[in-house]
N, C-alpha and C. Protein backbone atom coordinates (compact mmCIF):
# COMPACT_ATOMS: atom_id res chain seq x y z
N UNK A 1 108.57 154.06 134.88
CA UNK A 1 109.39 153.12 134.17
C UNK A 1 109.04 151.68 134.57
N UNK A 2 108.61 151.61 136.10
CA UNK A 2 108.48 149.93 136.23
C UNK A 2 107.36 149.69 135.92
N UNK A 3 106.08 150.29 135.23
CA UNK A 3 104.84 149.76 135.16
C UNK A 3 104.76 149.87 133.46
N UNK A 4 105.69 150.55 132.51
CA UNK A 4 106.33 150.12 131.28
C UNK A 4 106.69 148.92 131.00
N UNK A 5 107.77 148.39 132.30
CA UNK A 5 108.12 147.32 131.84
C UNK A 5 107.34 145.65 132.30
N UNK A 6 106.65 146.15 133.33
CA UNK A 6 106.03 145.59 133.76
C UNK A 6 104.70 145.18 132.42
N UNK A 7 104.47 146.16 132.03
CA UNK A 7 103.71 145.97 130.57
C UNK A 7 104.00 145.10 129.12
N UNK A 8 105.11 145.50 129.31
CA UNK A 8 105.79 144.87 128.42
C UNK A 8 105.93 143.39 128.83
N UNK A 9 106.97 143.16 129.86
CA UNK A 9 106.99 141.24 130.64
C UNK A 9 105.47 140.88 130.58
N UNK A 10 104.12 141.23 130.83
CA UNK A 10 103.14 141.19 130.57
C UNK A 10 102.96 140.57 128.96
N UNK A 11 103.18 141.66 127.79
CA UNK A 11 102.69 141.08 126.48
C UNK A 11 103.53 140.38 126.31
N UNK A 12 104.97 140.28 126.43
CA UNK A 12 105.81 139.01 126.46
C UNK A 12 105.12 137.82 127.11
N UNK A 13 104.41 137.54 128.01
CA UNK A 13 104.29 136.29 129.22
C UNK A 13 102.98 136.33 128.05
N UNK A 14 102.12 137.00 127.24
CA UNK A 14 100.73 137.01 126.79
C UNK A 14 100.99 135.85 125.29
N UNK A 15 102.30 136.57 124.88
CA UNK A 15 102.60 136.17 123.32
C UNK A 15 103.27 134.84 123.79
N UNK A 16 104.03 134.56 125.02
CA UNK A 16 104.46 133.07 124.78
C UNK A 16 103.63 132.08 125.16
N UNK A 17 102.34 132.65 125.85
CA UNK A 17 101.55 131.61 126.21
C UNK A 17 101.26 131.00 125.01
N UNK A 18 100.71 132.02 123.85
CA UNK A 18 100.05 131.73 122.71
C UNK A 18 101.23 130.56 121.68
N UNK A 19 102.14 130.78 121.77
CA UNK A 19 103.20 130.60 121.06
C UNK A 19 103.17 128.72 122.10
N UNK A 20 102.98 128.68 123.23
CA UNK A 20 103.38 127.23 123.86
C UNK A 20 101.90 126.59 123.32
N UNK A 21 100.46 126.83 123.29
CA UNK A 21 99.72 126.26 122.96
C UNK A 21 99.14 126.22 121.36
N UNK A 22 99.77 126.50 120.73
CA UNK A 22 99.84 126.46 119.31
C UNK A 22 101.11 125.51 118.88
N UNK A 23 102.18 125.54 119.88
CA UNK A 23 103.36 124.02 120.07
C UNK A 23 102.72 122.81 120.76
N UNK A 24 101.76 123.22 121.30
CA UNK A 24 101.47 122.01 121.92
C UNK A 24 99.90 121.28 121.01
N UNK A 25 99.53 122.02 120.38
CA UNK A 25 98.40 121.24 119.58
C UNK A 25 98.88 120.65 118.49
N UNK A 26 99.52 120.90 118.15
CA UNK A 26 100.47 119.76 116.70
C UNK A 26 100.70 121.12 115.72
N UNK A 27 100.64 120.66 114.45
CA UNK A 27 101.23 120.87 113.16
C UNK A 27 100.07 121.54 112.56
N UNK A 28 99.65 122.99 112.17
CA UNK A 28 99.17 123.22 111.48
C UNK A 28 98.38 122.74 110.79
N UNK A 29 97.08 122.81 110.42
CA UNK A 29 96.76 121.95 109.07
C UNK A 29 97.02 122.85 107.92
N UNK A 30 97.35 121.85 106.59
CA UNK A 30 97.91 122.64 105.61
C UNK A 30 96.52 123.68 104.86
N UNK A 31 96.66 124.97 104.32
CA UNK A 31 96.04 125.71 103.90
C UNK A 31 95.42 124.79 102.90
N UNK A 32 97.00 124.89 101.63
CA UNK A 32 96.68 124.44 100.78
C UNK A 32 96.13 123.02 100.33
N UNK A 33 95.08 122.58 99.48
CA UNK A 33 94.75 121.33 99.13
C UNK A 33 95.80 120.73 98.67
N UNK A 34 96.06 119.16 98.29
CA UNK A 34 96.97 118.53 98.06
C UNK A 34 96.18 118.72 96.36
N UNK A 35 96.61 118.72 95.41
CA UNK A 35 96.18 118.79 93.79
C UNK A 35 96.06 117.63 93.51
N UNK A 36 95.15 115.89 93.16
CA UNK A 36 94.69 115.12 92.82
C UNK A 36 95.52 114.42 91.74
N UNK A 37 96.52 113.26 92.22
CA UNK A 37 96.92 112.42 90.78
C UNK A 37 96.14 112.30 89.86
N UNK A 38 96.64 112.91 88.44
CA UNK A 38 96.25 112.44 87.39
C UNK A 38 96.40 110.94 86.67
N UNK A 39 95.76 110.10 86.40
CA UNK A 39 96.02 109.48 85.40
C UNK A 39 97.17 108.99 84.44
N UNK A 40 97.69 110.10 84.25
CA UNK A 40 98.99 110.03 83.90
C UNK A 40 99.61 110.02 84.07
N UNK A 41 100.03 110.55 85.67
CA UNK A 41 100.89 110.92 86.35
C UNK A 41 100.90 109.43 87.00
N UNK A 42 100.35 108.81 87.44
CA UNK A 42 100.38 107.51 88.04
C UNK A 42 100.44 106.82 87.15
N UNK A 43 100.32 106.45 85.85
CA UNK A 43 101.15 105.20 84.94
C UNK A 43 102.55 105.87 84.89
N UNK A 44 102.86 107.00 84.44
CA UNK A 44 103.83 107.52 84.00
C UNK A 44 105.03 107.14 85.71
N UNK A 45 104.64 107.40 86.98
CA UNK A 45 104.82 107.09 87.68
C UNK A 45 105.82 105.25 88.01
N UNK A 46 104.13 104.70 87.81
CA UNK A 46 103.91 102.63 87.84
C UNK A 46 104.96 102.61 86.51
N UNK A 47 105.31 103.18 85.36
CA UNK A 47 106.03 102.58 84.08
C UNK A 47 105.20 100.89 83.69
N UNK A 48 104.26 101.08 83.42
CA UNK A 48 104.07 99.34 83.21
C UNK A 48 104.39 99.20 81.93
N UNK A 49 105.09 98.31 81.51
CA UNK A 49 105.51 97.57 80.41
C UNK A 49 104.92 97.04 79.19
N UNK A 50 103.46 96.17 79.52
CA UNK A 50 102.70 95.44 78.65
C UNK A 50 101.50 96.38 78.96
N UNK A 51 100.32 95.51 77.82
CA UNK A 51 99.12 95.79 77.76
C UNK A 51 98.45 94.98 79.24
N UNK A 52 98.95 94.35 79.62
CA UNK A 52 98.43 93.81 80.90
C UNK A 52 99.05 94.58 81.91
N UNK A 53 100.13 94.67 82.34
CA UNK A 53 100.36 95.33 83.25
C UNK A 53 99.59 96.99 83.48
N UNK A 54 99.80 97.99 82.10
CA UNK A 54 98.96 98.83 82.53
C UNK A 54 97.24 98.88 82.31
N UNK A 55 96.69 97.54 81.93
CA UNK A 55 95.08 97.24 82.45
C UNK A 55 95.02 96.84 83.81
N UNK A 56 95.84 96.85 84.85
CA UNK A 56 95.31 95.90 86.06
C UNK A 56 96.44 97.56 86.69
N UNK A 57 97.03 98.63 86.48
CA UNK A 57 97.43 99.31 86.88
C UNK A 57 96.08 100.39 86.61
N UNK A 58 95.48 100.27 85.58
CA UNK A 58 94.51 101.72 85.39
C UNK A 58 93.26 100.89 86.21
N UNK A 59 93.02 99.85 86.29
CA UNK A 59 91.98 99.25 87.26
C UNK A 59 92.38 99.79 88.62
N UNK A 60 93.89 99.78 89.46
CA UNK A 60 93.93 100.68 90.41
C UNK A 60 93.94 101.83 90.75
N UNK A 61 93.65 102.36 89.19
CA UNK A 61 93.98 103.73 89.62
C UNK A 61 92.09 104.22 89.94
N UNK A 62 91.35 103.54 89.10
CA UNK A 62 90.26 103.35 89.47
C UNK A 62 89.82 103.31 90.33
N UNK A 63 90.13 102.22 91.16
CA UNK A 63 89.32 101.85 92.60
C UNK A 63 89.84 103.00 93.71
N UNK A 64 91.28 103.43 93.50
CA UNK A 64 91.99 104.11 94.37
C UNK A 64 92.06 105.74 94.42
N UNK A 65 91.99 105.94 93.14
CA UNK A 65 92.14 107.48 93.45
C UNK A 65 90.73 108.04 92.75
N UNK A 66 89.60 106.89 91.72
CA UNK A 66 88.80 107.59 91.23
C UNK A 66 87.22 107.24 92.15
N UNK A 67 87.53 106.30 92.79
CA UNK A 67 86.83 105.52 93.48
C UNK A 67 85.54 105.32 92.71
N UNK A 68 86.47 104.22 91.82
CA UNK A 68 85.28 103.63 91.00
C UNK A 68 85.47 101.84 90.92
N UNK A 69 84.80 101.46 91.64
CA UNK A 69 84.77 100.17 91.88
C UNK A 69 82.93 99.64 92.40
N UNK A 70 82.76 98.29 91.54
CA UNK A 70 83.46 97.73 90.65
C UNK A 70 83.37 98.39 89.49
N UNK A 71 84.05 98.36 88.39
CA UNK A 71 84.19 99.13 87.15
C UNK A 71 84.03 98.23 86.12
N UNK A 72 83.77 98.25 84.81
CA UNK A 72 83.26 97.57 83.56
C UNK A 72 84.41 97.97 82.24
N UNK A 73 83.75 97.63 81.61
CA UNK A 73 84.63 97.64 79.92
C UNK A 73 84.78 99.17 79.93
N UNK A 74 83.72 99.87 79.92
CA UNK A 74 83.69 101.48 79.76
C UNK A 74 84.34 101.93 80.68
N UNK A 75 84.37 101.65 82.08
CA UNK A 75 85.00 102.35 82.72
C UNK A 75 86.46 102.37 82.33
N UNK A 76 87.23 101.39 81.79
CA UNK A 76 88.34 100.79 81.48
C UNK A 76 88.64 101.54 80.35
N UNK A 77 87.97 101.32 79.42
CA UNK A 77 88.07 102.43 78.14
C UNK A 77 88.16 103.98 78.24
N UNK A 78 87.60 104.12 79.12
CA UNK A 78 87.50 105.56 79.53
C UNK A 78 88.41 106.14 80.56
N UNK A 79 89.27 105.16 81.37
CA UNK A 79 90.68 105.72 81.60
C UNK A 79 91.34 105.84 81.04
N UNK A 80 91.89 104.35 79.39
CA UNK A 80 92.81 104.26 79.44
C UNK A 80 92.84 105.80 78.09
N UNK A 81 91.81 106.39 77.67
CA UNK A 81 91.46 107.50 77.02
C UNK A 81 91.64 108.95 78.07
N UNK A 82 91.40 109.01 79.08
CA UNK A 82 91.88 109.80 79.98
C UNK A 82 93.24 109.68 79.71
N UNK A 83 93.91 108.34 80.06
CA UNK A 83 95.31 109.02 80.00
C UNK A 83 96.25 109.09 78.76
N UNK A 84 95.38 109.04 78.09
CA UNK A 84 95.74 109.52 76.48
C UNK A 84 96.96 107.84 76.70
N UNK A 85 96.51 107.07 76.66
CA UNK A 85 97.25 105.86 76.80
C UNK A 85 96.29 104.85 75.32
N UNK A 86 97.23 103.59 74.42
CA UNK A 86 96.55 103.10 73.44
C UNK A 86 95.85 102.14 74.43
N UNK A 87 94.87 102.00 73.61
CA UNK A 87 93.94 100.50 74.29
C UNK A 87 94.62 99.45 73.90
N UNK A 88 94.41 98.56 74.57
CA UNK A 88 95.33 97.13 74.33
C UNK A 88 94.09 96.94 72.87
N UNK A 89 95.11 96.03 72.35
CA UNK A 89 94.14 95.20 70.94
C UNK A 89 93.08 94.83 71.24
N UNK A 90 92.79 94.24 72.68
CA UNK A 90 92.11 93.30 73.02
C UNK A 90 91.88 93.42 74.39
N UNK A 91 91.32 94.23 74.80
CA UNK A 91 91.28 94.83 76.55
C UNK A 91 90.12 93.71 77.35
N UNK A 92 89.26 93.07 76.73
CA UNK A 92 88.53 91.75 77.37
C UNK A 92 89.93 90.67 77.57
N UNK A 93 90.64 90.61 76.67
CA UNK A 93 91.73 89.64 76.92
C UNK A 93 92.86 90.06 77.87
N UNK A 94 93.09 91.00 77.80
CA UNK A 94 93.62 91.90 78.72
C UNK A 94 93.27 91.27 80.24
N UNK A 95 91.40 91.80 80.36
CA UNK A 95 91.61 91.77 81.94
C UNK A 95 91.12 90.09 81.88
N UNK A 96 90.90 89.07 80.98
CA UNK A 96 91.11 88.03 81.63
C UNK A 96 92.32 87.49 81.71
N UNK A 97 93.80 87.80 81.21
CA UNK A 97 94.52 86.92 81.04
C UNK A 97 95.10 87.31 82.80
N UNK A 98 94.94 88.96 83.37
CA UNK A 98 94.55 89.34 84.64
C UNK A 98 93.95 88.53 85.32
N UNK A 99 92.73 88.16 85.31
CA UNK A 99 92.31 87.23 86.31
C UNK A 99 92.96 85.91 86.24
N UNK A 100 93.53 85.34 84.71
CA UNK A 100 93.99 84.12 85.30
C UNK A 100 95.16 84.35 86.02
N UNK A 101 95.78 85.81 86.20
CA UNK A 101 97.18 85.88 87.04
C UNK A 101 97.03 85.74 88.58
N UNK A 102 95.51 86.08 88.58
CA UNK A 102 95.19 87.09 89.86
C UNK A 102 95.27 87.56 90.72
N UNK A 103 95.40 88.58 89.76
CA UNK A 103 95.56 89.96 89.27
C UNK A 103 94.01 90.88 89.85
N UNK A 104 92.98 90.19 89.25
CA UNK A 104 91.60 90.88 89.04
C UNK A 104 90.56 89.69 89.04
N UNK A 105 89.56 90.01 89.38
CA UNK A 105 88.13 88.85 89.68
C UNK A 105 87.09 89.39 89.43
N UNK A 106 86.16 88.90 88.42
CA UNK A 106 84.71 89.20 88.60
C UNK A 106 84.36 89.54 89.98
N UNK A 107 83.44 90.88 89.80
CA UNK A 107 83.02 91.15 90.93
C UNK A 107 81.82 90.82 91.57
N UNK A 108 81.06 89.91 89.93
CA UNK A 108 79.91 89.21 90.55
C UNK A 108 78.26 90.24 90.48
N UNK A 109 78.43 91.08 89.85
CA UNK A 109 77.71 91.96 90.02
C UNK A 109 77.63 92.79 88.26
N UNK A 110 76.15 92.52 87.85
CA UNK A 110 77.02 93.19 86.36
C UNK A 110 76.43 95.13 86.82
N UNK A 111 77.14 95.97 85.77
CA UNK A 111 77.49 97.19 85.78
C UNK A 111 77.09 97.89 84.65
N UNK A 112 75.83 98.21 84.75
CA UNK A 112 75.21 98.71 83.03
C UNK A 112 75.11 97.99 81.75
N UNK A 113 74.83 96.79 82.69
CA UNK A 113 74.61 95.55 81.68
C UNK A 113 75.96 94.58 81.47
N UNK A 114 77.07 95.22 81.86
CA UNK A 114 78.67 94.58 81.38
C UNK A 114 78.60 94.06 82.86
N UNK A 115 79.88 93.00 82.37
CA UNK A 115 80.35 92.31 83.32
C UNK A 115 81.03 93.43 84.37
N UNK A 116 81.45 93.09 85.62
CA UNK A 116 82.36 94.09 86.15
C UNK A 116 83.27 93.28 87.07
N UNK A 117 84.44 94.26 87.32
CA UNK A 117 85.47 93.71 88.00
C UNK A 117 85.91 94.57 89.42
N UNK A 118 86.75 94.17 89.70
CA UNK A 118 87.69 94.79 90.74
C UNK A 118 88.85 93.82 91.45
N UNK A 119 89.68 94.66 91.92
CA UNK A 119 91.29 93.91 91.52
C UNK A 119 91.35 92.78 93.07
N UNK A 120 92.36 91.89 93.05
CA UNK A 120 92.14 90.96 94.46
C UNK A 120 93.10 91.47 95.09
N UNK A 121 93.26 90.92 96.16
CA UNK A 121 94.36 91.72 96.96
C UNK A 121 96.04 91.10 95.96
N UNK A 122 95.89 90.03 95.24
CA UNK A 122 97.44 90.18 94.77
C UNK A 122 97.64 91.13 93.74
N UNK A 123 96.61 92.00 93.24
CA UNK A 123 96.47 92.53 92.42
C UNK A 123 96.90 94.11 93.24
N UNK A 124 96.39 94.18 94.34
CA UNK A 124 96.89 95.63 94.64
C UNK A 124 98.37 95.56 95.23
N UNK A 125 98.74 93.90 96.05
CA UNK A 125 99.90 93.78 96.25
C UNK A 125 101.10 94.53 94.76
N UNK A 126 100.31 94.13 93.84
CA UNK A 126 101.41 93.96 92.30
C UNK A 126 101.94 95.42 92.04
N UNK A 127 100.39 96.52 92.18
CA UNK A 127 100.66 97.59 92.24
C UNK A 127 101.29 98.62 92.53
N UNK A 128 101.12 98.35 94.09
CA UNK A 128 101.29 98.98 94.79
C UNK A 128 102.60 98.63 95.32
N UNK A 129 103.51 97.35 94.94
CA UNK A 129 105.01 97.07 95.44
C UNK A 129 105.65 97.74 94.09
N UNK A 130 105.21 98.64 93.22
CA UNK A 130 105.84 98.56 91.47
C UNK A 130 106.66 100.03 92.33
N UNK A 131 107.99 99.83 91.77
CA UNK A 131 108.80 101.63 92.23
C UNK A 131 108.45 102.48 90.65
N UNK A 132 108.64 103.60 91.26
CA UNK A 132 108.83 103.88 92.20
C UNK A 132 107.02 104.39 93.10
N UNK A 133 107.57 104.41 94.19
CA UNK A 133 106.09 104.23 95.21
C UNK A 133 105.14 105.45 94.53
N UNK A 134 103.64 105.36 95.39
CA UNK A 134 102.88 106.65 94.73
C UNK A 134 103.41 107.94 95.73
């Protein structure tokens, strides 16, 4: 009987070791992947109001979650078509009336022949303070 239990206090003393150093290395890492904001889900998110607000919002969603910077007319066109969103009338007027906010700046660099941009820091300030948060 005492070399039973003695066996036992044994896999007990075996299983809590395991149990204190699996508490003591942190938190699991998660199995699962986190699933990637869509496009939509982040205007739908930002709510922007005007044709300017969501051109200098799909420019962040750009640099930030598609990591596409600096980005051009096409790239711009081709989000705001991702997110099944209308193009402004006038999306060159768009991102300059952006830069005169600034909002967004030539990046100085052209991009398949187009001009290209990327946003300034008051521009990610604008974003990124809009509720509700990402």
């Amino acid at each position: 009987m005492t070399e039973e239990l003695e066996a036992r206090l044994a896999n007990f003393e075996r299983r809590l070791s395991v149990l204190e150093q699996r508490l003591l290395a942190g938190p699991a890492p998660s199995q699962a992947k986190a699933k990637p904001l869509s496009i939509q889900e982040f205007l739908a998110a930002k709510r922007p109001m005007t044709d300017l607000e969501r051109t200098v919002m799909v420019a962040y969603y750009l640099e930030h979650f598609a990591q596409i910077s600096p980005y051009n007319i096409n790239d711009l066109k081709d989000a705001f078509r991702q997110a099944r969103e209308p193009l402004p009338a006038n999306i060159n007027d768009a991102v300059n009336k952006n830069i005169q906010k600034g909002l967004m700046m030539e990046a100085g660099e052209r991009k398949e022949g187009h001009k290209s941009w990327v946003l300034t820091g008051t521009g990610e300030s604008f974003v990124s303070s809009r509720a509700p948060k990402e």
